[in-house]
C-alpha atoms as a PDB file:
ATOM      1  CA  UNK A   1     110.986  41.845 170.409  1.00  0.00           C
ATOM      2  CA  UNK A   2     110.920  42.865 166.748  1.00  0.00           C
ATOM      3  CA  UNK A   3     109.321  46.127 165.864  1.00  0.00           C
ATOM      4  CA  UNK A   4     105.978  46.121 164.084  1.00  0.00           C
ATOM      5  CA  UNK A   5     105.965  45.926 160.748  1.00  0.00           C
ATOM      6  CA  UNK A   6     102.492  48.422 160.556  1.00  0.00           C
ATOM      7  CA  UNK A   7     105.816  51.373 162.475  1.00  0.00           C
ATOM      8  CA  UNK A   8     107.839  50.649 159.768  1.00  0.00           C
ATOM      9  CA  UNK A   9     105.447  51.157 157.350  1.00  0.00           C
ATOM     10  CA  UNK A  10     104.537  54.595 159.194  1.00  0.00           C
ATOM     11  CA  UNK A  11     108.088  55.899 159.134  1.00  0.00           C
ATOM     12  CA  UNK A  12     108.076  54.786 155.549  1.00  0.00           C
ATOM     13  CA  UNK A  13     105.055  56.926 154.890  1.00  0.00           C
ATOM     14  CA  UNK A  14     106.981  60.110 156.871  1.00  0.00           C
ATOM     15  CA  UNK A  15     109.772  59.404 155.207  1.00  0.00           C
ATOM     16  CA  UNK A  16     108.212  59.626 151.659  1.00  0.00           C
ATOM     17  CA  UNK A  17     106.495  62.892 152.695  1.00  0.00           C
ATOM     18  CA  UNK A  18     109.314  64.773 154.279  1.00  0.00           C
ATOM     19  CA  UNK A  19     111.930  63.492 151.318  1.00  0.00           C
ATOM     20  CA  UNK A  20     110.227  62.210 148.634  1.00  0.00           C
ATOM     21  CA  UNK A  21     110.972  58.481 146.710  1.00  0.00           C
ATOM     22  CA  UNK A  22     112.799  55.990 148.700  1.00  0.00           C
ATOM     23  CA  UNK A  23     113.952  52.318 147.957  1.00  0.00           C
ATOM     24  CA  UNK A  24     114.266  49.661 151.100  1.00  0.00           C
ATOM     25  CA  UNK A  25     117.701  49.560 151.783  1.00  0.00           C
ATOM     26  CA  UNK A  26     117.962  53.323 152.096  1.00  0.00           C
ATOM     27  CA  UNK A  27     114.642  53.164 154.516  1.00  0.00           C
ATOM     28  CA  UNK A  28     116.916  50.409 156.472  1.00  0.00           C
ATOM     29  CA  UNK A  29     119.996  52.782 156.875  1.00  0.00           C
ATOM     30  CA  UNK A  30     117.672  55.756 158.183  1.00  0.00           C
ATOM     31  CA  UNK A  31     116.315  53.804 160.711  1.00  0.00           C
ATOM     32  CA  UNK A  32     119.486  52.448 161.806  1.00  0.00           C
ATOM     33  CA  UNK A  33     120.779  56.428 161.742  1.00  0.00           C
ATOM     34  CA  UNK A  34     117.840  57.527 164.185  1.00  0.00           C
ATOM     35  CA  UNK A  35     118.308  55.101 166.575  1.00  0.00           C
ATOM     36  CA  UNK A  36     121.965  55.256 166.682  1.00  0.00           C
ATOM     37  CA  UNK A  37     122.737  51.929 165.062  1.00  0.00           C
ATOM     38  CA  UNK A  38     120.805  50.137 167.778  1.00  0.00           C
ATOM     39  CA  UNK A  39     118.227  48.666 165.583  1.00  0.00           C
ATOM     40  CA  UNK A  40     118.960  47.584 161.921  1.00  0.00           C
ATOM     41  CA  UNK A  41     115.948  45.967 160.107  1.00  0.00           C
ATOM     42  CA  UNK A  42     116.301  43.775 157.802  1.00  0.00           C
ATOM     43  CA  UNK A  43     114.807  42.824 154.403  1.00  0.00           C
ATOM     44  CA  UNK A  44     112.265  40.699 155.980  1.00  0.00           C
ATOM     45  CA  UNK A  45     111.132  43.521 158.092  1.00  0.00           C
ATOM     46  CA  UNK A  46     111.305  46.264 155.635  1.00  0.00           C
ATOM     47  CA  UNK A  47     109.565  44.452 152.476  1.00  0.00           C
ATOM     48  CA  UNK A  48     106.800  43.078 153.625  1.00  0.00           C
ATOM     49  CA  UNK A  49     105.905  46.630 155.747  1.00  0.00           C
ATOM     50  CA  UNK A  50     106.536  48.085 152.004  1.00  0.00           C
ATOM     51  CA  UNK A  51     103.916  45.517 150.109  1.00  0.00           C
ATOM     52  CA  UNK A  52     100.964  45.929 152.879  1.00  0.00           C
ATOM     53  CA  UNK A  53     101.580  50.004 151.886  1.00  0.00           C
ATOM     54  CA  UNK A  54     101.202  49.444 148.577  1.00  0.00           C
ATOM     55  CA  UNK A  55      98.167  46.696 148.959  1.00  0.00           C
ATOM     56  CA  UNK A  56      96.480  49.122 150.980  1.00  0.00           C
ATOM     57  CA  UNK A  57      97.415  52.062 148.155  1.00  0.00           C
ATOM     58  CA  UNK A  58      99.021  54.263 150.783  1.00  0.00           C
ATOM     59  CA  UNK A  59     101.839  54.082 148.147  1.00  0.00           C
ATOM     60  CA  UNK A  60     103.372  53.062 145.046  1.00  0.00           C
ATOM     61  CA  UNK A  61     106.271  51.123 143.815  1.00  0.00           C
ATOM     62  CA  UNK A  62     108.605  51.796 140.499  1.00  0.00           C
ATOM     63  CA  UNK A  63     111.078  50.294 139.371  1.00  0.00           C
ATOM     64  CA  UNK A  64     114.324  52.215 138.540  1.00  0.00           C
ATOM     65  CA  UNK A  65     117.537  50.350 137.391  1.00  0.00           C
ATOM     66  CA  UNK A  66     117.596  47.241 140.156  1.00  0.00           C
ATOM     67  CA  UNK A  67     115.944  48.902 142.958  1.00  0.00           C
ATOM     68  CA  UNK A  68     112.059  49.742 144.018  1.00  0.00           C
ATOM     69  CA  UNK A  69     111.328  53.016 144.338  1.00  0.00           C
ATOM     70  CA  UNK A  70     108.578  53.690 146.520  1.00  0.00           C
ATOM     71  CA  UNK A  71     106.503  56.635 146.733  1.00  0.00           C
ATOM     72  CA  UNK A  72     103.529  58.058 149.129  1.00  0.00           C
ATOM     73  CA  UNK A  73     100.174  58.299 147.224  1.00  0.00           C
ATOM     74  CA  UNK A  74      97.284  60.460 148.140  1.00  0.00           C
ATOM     75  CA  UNK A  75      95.555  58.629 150.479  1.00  0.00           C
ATOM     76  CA  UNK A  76      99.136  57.311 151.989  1.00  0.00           C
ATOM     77  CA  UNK A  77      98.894  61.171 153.014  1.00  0.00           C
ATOM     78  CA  UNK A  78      95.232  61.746 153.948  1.00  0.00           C
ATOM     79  CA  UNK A  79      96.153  58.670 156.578  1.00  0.00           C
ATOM     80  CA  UNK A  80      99.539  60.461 157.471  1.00  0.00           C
ATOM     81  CA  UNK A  81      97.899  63.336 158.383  1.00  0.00           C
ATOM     82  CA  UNK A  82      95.007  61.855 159.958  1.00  0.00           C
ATOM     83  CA  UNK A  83      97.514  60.395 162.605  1.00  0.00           C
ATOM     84  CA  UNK A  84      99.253  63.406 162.943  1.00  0.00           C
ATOM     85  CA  UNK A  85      96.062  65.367 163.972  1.00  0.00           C
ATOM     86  CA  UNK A  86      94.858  62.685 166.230  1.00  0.00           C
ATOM     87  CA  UNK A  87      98.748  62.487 168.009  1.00  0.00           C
ATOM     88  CA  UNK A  88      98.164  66.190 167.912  1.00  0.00           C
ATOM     89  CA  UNK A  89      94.512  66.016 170.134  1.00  0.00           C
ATOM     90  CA  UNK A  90      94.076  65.310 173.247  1.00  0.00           C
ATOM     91  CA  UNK A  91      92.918  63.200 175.263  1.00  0.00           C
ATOM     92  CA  UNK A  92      93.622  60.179 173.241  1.00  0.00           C
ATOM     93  CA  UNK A  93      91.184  57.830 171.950  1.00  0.00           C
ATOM     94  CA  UNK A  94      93.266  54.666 172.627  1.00  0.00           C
ATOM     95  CA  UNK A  95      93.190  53.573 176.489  1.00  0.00           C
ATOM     96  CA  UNK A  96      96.196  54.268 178.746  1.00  0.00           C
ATOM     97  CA  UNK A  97      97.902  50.810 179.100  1.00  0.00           C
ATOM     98  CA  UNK A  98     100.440  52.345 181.983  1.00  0.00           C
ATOM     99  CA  UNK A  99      99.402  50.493 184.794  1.00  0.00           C
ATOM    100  CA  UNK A 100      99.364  47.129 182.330  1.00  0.00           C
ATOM    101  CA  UNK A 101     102.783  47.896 181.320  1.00  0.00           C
ATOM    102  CA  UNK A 102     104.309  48.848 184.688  1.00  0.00           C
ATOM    103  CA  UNK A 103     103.185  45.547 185.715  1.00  0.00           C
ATOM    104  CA  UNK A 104     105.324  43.556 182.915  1.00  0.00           C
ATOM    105  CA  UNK A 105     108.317  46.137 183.449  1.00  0.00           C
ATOM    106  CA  UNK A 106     108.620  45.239 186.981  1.00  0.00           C
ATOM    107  CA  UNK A 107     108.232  48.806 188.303  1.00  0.00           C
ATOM    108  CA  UNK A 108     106.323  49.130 191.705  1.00  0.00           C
ATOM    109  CA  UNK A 109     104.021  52.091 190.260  1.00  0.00           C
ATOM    110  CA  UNK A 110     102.835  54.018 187.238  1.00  0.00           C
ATOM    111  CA  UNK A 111     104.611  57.069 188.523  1.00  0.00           C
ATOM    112  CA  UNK A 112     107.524  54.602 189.026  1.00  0.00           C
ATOM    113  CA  UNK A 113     106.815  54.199 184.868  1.00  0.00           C
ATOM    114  CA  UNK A 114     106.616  57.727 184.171  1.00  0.00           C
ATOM    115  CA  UNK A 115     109.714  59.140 185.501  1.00  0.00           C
ATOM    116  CA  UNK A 116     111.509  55.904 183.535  1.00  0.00           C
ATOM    117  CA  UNK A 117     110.180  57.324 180.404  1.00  0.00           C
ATOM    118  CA  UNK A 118     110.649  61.232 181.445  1.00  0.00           C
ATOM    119  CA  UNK A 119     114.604  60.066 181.771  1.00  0.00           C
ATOM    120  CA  UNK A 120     114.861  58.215 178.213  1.00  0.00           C
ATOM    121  CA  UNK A 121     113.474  61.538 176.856  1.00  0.00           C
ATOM    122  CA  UNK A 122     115.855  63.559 179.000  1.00  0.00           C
ATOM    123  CA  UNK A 123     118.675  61.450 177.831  1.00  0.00           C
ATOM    124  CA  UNK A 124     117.383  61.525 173.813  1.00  0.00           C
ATOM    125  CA  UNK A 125     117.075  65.630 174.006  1.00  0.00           C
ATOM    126  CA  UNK A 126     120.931  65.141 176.020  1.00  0.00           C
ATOM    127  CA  UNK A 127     122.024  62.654 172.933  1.00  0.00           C
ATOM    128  CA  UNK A 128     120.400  65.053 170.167  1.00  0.00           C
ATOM    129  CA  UNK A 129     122.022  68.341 171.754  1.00  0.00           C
ATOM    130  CA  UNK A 130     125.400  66.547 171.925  1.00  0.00           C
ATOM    131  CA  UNK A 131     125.573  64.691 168.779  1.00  0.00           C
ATOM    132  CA  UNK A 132     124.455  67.773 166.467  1.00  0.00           C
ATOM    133  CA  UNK A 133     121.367  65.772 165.882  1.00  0.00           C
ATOM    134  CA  UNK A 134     119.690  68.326 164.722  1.00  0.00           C
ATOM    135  CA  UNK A 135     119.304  69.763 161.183  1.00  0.00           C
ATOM    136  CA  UNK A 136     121.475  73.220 162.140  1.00  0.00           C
ATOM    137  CA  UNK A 137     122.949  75.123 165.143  1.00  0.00           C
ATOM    138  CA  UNK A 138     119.891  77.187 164.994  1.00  0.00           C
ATOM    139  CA  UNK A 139     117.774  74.249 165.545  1.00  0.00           C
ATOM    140  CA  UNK A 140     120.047  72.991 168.308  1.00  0.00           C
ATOM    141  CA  UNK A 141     119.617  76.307 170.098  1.00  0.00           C
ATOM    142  CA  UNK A 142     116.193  76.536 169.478  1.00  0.00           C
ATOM    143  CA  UNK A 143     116.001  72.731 170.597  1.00  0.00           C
ATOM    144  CA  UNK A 144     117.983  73.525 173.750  1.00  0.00           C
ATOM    145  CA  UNK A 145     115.784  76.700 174.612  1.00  0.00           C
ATOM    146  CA  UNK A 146     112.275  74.674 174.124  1.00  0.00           C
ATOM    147  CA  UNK A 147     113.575  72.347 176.633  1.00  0.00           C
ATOM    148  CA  UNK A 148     114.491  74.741 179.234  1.00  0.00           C
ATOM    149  CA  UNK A 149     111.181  76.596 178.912  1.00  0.00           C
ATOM    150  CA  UNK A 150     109.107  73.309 178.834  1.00  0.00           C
ATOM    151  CA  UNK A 151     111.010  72.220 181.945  1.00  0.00           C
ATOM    152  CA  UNK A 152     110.784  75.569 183.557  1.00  0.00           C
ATOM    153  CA  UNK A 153     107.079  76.059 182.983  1.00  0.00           C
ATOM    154  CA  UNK A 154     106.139  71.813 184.074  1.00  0.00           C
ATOM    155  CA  UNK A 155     108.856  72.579 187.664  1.00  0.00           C
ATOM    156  CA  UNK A 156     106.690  75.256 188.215  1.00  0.00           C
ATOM    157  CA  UNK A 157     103.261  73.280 188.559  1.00  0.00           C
ATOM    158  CA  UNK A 158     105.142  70.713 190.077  1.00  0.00           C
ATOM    159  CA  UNK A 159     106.116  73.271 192.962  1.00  0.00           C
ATOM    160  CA  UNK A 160     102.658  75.023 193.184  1.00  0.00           C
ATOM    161  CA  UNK A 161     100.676  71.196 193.408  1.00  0.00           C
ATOM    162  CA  UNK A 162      99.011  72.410 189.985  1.00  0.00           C
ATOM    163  CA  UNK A 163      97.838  69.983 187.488  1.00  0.00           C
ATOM    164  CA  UNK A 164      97.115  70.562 183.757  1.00  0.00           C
ATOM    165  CA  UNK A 165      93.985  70.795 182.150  1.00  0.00           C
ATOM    166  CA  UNK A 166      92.871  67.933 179.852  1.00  0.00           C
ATOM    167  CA  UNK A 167      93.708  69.612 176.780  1.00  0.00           C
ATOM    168  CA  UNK A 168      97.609  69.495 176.608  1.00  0.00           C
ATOM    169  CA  UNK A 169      99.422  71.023 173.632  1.00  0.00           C
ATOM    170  CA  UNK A 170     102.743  71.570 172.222  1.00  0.00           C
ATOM    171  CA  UNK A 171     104.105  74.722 173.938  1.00  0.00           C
ATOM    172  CA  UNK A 172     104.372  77.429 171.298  1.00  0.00           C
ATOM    173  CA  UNK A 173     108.148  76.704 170.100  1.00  0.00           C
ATOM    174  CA  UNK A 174     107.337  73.157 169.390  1.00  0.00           C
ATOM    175  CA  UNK A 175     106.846  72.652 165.570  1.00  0.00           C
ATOM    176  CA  UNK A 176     105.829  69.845 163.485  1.00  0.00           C
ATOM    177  CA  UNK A 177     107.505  68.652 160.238  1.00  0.00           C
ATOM    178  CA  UNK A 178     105.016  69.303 157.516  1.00  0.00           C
END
């Protein structure tokens, strides 16, 4: 199933933020870096998540030479920052679908669902450690050490039979990019 063109046009908008002017093929190649070659887009997959950006003014196109440049506008970061603060809040607005989507994955239960996705984000922090993912060793370590305490701190409610309040937030080592 191909990805949404509307994510593409997100990680365009992150992209633009965090680094500034990009053209399509080099959006392309960064998505085939993060996700370790396994998914490649395309022009027909990158353009058209471009245009409905720049139809929508979340950002602008240039030309320079024989590429598009593309750039985040103003409101392109008002609405990246609006969905960062609502990722950011808890609980979510938008319904949990788990019990839906346990169904069509085949898996007898949502907890069935849960520890599926727990291991795929076990094995990305593994893959990110190993690889040197990360921007520097200090961010490895610092990577490595979040983990351990986030781990440390959920094992413990786990053995007491706690749950967490409502209100779930980044433990304090977690940082967002700006």
């Amino acid at each position: 199933m191909p990805i949404p063109q509307r994510t593409i046009g997100l990680y365009a908008l992150a992209t633009m933020s965090r680094d500034g002017p990009v053209h399509g093929y080099q959006l392309a190649e960064r998505i085939a870096a993060k996700t370790g070659g396994a998914w490649r887009p395309g022009a027909g997959a990158i353009y058209p998540a471009l245009q409905r950006l720049i139809a929508r003014r979340l950002a602008r196109a240039r030309t320079e030479g024989r590429r598009r440049v593309y750039t985040i506008t103003p409101k392109g970061r008002a609405v990246l920052a609006r969905i960062r603060r609502r990722t950011s809040a808890a609980p979510p607005r938008v319904p949990d679908l788990s019990v839906l989507w346990a169904e069509v994955a085949g898996l007898a239960s949502v907890p069935e669902l849960l520890l599926v996705r727990l291991r795929r984000s076990l094995d990305a922090v593994e893959s990110v450690l190993a690889s040197g993912g990360t921007t520097s060793a200090e961010a490895t370590q610092e990577l490595r050490a979040e983990t351990l305490r986030e781990l440390s701190v959920r094992l413990e409610r786990l053995k007491r039979g706690s749950t967490p309040s409502r209100s779930v937030r980044p433990s304090r080592g977690v940082r967002r990019r700006p």
